[in-house]
N, C-alpha and C. Protein backbone atom coordinates (compact mmCIF):
# COMPACT_ATOMS: atom_id res chain seq x y z
N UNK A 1 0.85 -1.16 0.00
CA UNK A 1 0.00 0.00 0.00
C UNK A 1 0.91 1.24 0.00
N UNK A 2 0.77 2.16 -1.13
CA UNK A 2 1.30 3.17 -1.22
C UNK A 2 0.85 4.66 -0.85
N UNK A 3 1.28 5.51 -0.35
CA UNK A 3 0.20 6.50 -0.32
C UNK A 3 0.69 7.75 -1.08
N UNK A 4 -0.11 8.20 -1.97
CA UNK A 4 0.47 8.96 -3.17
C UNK A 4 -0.65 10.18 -2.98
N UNK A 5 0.06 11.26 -2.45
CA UNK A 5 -0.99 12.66 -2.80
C UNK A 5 -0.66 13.64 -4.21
N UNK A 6 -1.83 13.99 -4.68
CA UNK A 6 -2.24 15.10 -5.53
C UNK A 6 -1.55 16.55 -5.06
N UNK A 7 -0.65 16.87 -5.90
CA UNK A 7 -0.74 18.17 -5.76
C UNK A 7 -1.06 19.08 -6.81
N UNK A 8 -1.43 20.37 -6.19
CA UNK A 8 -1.98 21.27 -7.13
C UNK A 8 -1.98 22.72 -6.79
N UNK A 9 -1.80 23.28 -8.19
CA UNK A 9 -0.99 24.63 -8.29
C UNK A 9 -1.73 25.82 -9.10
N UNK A 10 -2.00 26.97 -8.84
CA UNK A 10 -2.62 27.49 -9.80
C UNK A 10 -2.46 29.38 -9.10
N UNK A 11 -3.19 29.96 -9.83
CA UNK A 11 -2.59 31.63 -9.64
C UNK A 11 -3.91 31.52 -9.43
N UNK A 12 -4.33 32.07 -7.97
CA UNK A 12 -5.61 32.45 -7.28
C UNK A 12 -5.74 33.89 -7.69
N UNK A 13 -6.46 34.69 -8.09
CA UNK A 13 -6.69 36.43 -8.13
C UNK A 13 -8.37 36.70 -7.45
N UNK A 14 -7.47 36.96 -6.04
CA UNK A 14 -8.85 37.39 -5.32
C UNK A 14 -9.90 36.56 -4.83
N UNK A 15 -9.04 35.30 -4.74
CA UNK A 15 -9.88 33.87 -4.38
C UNK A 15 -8.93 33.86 -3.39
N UNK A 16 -9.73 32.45 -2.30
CA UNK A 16 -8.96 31.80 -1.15
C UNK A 16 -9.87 30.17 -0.89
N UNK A 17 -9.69 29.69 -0.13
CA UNK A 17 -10.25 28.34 0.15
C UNK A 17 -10.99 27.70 -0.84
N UNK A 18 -10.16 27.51 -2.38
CA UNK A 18 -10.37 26.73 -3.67
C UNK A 18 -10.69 25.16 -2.69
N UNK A 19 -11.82 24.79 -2.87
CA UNK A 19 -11.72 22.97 -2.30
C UNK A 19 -12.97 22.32 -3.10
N UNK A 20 -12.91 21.32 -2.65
CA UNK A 20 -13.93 20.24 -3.54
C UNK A 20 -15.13 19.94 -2.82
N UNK A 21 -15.99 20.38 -3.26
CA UNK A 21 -17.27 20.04 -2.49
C UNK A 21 -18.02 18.80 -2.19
N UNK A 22 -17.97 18.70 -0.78
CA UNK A 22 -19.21 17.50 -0.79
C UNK A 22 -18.61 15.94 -0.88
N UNK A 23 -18.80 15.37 0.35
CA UNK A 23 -18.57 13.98 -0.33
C UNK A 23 -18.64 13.17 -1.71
N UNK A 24 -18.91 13.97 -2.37
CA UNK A 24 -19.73 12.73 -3.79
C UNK A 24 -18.63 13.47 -4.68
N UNK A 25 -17.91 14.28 -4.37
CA UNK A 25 -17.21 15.18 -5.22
C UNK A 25 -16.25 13.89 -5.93
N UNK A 26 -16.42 14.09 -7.30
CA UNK A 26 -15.57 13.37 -8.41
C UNK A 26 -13.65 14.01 -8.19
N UNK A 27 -13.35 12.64 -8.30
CA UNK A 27 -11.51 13.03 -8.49
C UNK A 27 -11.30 12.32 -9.81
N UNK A 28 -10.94 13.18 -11.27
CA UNK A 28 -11.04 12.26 -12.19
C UNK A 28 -9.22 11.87 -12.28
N UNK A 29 -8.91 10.83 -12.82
CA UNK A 29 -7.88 10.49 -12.65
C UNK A 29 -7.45 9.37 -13.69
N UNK A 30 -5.99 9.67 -13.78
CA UNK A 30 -6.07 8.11 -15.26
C UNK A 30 -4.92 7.39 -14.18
N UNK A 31 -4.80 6.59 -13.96
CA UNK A 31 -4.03 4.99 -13.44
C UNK A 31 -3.26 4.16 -13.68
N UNK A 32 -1.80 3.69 -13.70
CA UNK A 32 -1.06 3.03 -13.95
C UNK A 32 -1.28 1.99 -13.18
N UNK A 33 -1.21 0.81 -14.17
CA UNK A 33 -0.86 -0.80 -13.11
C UNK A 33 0.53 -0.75 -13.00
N UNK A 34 1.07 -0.90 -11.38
CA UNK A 34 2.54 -0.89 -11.13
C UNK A 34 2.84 -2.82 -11.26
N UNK A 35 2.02 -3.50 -12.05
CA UNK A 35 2.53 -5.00 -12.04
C UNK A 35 2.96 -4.97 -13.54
N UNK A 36 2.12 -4.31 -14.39
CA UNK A 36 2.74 -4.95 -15.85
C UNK A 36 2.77 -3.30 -16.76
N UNK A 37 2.62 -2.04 -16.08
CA UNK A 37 2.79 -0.86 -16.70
C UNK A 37 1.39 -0.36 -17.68
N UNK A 38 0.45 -1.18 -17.48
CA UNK A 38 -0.94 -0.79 -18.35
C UNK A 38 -1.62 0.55 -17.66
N UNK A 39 -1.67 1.35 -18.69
CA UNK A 39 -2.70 2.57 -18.11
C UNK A 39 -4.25 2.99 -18.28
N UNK A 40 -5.04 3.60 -18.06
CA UNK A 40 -6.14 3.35 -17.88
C UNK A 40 -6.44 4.09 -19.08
N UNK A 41 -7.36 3.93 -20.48
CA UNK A 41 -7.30 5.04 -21.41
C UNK A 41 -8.01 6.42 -21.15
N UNK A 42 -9.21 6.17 -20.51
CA UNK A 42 -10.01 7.01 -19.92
C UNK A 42 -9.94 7.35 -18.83
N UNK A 43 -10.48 8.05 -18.37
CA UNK A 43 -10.29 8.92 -16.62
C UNK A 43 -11.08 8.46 -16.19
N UNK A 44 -10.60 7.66 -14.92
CA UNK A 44 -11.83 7.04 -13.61
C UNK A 44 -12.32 7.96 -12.65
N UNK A 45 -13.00 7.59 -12.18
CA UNK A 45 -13.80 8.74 -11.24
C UNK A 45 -13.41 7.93 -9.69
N UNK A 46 -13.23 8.42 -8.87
CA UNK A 46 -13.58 8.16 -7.65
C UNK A 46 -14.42 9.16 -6.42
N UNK A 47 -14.99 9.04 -5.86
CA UNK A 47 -15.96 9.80 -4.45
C UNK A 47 -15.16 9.03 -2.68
N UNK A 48 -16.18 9.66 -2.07
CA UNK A 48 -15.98 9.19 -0.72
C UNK A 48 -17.19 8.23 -0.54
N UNK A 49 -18.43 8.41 -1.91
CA UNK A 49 -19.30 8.10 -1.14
C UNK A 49 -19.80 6.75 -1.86
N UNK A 50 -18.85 6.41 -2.81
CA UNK A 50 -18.97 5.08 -3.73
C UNK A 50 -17.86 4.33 -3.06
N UNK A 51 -17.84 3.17 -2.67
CA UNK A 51 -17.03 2.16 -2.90
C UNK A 51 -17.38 0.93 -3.00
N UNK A 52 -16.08 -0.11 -3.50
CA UNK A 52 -16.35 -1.24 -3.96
C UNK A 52 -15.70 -2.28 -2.99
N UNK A 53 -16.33 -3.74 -3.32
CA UNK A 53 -15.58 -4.64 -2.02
C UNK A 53 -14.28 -5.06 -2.91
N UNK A 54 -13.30 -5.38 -1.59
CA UNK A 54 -12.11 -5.51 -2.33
C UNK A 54 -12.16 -7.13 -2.42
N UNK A 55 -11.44 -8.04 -3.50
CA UNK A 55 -11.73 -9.49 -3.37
C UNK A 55 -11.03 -10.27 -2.40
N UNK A 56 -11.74 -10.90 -1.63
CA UNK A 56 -11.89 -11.50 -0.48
C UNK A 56 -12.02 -11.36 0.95
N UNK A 57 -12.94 -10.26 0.56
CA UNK A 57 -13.36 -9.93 1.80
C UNK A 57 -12.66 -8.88 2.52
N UNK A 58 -11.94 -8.20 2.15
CA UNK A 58 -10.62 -7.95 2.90
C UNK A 58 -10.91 -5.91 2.84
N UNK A 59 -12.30 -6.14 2.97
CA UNK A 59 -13.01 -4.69 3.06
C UNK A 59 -13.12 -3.72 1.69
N UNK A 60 -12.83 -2.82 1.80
CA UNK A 60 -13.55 -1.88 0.40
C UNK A 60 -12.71 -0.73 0.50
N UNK A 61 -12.98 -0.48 -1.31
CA UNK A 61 -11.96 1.00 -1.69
C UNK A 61 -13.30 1.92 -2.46
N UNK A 62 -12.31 3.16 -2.71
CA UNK A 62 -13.43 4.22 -3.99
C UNK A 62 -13.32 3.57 -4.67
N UNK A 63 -12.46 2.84 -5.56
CA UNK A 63 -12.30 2.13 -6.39
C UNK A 63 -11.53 1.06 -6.59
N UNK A 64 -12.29 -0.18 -7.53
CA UNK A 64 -11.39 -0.99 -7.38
C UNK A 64 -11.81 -1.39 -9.17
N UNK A 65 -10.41 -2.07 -9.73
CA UNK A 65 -10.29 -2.67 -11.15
C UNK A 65 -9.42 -3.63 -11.38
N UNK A 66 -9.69 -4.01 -12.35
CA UNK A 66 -9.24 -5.16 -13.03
C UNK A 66 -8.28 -4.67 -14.13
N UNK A 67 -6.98 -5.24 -14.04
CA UNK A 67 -6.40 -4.30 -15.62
C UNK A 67 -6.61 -5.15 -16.47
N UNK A 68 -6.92 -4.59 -17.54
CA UNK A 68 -7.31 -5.68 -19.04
C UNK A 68 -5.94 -5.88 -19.53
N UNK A 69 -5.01 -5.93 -18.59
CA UNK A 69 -3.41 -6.27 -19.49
C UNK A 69 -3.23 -7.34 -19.06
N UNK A 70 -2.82 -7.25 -17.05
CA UNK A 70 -2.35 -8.58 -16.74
C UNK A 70 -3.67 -9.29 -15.88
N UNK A 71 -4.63 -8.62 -15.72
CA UNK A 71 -6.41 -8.63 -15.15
C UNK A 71 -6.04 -9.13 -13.79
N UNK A 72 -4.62 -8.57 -13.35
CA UNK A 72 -4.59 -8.22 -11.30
C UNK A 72 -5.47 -7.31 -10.97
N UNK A 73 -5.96 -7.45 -9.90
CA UNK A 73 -7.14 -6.70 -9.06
C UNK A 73 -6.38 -5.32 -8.69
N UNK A 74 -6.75 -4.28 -8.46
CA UNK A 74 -5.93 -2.69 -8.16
C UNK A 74 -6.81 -2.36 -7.58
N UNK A 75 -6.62 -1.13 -6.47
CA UNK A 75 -7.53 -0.71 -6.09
C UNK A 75 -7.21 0.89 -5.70
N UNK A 76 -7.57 1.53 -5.17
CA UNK A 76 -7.51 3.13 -5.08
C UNK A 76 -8.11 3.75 -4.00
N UNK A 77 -7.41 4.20 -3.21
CA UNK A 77 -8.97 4.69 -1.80
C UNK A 77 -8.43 6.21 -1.69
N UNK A 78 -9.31 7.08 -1.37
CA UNK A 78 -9.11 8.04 -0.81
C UNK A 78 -8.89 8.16 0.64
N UNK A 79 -8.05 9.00 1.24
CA UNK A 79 -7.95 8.89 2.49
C UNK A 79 -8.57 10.40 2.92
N UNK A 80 -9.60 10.96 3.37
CA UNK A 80 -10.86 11.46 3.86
C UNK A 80 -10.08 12.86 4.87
N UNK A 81 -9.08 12.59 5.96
CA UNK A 81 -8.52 13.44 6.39
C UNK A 81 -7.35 14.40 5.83
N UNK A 82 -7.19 13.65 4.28
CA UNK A 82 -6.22 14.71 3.68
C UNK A 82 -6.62 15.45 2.73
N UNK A 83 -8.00 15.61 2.37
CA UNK A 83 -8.34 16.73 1.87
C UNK A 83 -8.48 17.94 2.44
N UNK A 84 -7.66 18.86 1.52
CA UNK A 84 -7.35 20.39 1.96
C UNK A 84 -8.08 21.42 0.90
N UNK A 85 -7.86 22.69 1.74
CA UNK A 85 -8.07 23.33 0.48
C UNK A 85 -7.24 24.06 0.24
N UNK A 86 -7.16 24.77 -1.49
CA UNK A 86 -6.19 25.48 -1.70
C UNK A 86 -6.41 27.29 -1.31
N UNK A 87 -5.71 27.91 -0.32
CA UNK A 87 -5.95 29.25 -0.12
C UNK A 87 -4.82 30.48 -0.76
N UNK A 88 -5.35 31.56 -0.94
CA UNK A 88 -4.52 32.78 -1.53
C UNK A 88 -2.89 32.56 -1.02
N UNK A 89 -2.73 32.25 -0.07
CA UNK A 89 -1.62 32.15 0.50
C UNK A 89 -0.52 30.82 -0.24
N UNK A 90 -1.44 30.13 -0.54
CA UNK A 90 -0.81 29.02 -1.85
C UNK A 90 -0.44 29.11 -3.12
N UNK A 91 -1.22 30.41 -3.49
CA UNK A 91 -0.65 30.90 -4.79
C UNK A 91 0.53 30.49 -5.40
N UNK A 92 0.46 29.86 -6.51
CA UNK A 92 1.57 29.70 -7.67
C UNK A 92 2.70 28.86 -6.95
N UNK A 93 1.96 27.59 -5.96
CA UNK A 93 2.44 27.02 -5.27
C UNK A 93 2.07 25.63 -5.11
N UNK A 94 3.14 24.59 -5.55
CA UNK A 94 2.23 23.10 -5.40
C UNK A 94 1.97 23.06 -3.92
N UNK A 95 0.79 22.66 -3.61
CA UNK A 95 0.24 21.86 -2.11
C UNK A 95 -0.20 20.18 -2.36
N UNK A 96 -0.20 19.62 -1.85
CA UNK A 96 -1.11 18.73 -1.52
C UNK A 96 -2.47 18.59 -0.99
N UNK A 97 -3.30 18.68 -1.90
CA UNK A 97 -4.74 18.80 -1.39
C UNK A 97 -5.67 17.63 -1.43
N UNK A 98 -5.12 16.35 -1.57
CA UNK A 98 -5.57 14.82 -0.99
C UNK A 98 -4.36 13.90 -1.58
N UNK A 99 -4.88 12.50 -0.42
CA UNK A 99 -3.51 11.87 -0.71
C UNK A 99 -5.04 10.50 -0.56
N UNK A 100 -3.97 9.63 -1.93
CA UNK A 100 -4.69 8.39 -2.55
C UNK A 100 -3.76 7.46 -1.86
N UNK A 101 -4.99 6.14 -1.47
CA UNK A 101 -3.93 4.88 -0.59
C UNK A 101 -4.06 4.49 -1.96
N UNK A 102 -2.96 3.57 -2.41
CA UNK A 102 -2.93 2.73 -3.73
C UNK A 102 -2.37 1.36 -3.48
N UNK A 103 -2.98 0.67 -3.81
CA UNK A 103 -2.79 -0.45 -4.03
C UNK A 103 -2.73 -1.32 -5.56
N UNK A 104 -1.58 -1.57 -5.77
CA UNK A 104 -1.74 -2.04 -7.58
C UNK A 104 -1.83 -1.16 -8.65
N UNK A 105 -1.77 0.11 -7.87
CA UNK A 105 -2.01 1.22 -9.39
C UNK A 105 -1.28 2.60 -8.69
N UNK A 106 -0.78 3.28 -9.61
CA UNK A 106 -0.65 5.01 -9.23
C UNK A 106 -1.21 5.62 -10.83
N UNK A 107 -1.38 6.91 -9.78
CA UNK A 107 -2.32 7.63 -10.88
C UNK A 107 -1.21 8.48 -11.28
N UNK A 108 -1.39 8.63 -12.70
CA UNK A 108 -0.77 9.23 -13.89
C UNK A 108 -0.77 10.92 -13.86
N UNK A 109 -2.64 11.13 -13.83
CA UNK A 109 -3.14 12.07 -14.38
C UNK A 109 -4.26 12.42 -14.03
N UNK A 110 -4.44 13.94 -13.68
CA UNK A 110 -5.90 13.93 -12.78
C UNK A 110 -6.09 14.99 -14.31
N UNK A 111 -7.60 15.18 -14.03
CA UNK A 111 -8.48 15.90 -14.79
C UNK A 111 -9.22 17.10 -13.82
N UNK A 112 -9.05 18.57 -13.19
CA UNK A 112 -9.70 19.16 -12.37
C UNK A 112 -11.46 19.54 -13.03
N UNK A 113 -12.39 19.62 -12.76
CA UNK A 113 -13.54 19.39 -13.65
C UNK A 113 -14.37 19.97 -11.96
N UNK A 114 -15.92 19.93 -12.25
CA UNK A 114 -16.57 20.48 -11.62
C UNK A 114 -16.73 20.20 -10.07
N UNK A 115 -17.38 20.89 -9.60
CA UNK A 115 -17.79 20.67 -7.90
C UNK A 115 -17.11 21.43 -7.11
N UNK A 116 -16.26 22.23 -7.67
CA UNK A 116 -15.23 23.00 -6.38
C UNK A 116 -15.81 24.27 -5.90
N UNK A 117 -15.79 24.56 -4.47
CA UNK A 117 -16.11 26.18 -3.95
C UNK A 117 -14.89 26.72 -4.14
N UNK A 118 -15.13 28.06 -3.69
CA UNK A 118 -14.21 29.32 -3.37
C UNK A 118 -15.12 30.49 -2.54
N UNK A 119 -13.99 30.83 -2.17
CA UNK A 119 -14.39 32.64 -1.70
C UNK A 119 -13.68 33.17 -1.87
N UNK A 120 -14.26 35.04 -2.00
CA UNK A 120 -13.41 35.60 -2.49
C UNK A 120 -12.41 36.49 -0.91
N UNK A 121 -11.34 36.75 -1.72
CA UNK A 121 -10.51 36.59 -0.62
C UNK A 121 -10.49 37.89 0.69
N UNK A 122 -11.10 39.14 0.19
CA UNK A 122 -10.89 39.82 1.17
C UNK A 122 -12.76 39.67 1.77
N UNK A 123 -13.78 39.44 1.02
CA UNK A 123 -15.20 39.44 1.20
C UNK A 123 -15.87 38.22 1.91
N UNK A 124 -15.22 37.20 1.44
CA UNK A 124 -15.61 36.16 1.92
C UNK A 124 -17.31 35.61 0.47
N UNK A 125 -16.94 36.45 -0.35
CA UNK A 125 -17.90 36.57 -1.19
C UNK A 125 -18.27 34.63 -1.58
N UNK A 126 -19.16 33.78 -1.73
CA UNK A 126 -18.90 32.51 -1.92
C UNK A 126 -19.07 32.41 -3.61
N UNK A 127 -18.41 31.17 -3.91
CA UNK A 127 -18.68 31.07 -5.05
C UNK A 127 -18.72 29.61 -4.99
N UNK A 128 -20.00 29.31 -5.16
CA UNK A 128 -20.47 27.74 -5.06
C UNK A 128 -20.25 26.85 -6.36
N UNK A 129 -20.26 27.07 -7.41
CA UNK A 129 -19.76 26.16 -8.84
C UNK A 129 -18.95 26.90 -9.43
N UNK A 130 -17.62 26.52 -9.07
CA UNK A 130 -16.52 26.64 -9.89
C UNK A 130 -16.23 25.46 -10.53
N UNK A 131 -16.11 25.54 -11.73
CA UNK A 131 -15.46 24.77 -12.51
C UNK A 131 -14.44 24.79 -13.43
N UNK A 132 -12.94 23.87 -13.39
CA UNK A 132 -12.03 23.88 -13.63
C UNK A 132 -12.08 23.53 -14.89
N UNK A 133 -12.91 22.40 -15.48
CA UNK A 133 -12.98 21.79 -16.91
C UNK A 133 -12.25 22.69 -18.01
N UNK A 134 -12.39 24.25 -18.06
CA UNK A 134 -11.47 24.55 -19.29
C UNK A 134 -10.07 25.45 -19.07
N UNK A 135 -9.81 24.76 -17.83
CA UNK A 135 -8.38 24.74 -17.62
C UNK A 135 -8.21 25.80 -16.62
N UNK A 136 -8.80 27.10 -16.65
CA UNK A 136 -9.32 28.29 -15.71
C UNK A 136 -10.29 28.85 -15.36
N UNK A 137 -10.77 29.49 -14.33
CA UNK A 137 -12.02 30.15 -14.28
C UNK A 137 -12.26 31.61 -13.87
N UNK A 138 -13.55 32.76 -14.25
CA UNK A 138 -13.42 33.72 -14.01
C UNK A 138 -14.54 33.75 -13.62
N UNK A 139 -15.10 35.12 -12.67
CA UNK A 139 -16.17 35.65 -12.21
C UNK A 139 -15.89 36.89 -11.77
N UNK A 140 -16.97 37.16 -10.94
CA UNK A 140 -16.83 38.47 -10.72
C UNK A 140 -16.93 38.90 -8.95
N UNK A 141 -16.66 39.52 -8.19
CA UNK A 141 -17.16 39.59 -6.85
C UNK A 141 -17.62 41.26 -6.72
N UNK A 142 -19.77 41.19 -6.78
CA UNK A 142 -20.08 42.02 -6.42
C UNK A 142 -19.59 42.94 -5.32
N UNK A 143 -18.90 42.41 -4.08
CA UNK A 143 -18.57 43.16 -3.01
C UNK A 143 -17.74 43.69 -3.12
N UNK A 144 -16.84 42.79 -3.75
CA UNK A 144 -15.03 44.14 -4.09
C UNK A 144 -15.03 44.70 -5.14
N UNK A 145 -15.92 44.67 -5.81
CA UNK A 145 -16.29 45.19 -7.13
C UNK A 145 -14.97 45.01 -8.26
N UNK A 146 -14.56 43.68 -7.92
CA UNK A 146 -13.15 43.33 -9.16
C UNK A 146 -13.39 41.98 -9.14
N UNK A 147 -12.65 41.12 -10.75
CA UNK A 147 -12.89 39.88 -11.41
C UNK A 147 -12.19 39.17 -10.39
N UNK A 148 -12.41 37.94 -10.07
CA UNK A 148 -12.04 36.95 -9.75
C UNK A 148 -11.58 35.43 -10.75
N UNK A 149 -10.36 34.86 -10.24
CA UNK A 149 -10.11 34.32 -11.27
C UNK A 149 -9.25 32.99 -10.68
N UNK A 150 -9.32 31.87 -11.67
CA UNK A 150 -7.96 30.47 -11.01
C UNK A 150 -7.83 30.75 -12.63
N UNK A 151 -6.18 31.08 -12.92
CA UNK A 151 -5.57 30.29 -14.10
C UNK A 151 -4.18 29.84 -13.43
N UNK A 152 -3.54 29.31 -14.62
CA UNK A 152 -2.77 28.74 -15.02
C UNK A 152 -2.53 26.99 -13.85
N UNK A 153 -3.19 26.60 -14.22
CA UNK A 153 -2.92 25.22 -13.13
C UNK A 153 -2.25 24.20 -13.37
N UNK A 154 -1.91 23.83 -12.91
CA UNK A 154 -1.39 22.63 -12.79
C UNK A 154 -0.84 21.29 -11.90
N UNK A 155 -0.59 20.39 -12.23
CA UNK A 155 -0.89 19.57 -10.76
C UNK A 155 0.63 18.38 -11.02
N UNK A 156 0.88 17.90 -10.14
CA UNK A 156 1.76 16.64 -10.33
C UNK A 156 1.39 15.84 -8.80
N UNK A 157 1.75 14.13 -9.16
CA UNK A 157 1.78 13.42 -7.65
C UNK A 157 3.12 13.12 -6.86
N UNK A 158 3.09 13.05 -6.27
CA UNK A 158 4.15 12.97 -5.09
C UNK A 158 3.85 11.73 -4.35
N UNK A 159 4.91 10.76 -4.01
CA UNK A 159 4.73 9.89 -2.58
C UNK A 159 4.73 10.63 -1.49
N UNK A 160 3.97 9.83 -0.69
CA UNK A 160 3.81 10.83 0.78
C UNK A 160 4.07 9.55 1.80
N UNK A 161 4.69 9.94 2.76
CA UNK A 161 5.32 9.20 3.76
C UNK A 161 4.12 9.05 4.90
């Protein structure tokens, strides 16, 4: 069992506490089998609030698969206390904002896509659907009367001890 966190990086303007909403919140992600090097072609989804039994009993992950290369069992869990969020103070800065238990697989490649809050940073203004899907996002904050914005992002994984 490995434990591999997400990090992620991006230029906040006038945002603070970027995080993922809600248990059911999607982590899309593509997957390496560490037994025979097969990757996943498409992006899997995992939640807190889906999981699967692992085979033989031996309890349950967010996800669990089969690789169609060498068809060993893999599995993927989120670990629940390491989700963070990203604040102004992180700016243009990798963090770690969840860390994946892995078993049989590490992930390649996340996809950032919908469900995330924010506020804005001096108002506390909320902004309930942010979505990352086209790489950045903009709005506006009636209270400070200036745009709000996440570009340039980017993410890589890290082992975590």
């Amino acid at each position: 069992m490995v434990k591999i966190g997400l990090q992620f990086k991006a230029n906040l303007e006038n945002l603070t506490n970027l995080k993922p909403e809600g248990e059911d919140f999607r982590w899309y992600i593509k997957l390496k089998c560490v037994n025979c090097g097969e990757e996943t072609s498409e992006f899997q989804y995992l939640t807190l609030t889906e999981s699967a039994p692992l085979k033989g009993g031996r309890g349950h992950a967010s996800l669990v698969l089969k690789c169609k290369l060498c068809s060993r069992e893999n599995s993927i869990d989120i670990l629940p206390d390491t989700i963070s969020s990203y604040n102004a103070e992180d700016s243009n800065q990798f963090k770690t904002v969840v860390v994946f238990d892995c078993r049989g697989v590490e992930p390649v490649d996340f996809s950032p896509r919908v469900g995330f809050t924010a506020e804005g940073e001096e108002t506390g203004t909320p902004f309930p659907e942010v979505s990352l899907t086209e790489g950045e996002w903009v709005d506006y904050d009636e209270k400070k009367g200036e745009s709000v914005g996440i570009y340039e992002i980017e993410h890589k994984f890290v082992c975590v001890k």
